[in-house]
C-alpha atoms as a PDB file:
ATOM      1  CA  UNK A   1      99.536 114.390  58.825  1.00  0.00           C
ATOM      2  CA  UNK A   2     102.636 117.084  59.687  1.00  0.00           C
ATOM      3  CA  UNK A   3     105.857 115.246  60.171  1.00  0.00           C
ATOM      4  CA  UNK A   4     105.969 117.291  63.681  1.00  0.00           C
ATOM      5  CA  UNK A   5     102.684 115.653  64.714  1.00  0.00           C
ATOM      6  CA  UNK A   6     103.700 112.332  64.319  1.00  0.00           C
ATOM      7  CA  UNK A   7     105.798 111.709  67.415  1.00  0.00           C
ATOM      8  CA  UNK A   8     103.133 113.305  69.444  1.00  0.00           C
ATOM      9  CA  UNK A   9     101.138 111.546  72.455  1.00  0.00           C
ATOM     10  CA  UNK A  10      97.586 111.772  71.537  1.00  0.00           C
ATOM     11  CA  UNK A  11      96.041 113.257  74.780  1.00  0.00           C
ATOM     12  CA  UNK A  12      98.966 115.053  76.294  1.00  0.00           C
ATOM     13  CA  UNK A  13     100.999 117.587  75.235  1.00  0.00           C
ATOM     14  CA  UNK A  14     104.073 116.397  76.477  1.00  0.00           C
ATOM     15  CA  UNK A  15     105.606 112.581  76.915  1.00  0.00           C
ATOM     16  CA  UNK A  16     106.868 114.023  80.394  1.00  0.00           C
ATOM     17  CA  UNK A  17     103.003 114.179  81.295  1.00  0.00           C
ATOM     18  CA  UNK A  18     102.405 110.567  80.256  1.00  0.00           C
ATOM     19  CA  UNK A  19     105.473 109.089  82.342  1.00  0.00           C
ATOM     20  CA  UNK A  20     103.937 111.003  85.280  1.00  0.00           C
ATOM     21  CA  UNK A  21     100.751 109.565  85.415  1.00  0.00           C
ATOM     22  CA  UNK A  22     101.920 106.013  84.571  1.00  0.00           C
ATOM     23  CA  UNK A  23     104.204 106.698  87.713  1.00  0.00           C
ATOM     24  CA  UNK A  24     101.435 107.965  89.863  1.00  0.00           C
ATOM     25  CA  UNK A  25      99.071 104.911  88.631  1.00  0.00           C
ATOM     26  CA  UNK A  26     102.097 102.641  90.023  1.00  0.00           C
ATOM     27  CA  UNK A  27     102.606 104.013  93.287  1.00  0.00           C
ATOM     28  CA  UNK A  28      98.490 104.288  94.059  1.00  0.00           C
ATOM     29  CA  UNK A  29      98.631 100.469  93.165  1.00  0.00           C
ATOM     30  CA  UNK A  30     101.393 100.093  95.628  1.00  0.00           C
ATOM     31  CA  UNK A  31      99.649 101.664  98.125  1.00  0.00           C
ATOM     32  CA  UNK A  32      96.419  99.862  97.458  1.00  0.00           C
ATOM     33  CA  UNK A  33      97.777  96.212  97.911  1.00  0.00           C
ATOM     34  CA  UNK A  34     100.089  97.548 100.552  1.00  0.00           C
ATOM     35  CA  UNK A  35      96.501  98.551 102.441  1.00  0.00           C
ATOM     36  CA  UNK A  36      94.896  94.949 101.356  1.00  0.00           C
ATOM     37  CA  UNK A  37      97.474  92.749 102.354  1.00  0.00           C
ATOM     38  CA  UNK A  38      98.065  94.649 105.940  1.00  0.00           C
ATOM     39  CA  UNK A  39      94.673  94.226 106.443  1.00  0.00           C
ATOM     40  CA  UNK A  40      94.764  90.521 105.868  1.00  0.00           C
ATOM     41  CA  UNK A  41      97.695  89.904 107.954  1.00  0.00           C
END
């Protein structure tokens, strides 16, 4: 293994990518119990 390929995400190219979709994943989960509880109340 290259020293330059250690540091590397394994799927992405970028760690920018990876904070973006763990971002997205929080706000659709925010949304989601936002929508469940409403319709409960």
């Amino acid at each position: 293994m290259h020293e330059s390929d250690e540091g590397r995400p394994p799927v992405f190219k970028s760690w920018n990518t990876w904070y973006g979709l763990v971002l997205g994943i929080f706000v659709l989960q925010v949304i989601i119990f936002y929508l469940i509880t409403s319709a409960f109340l």
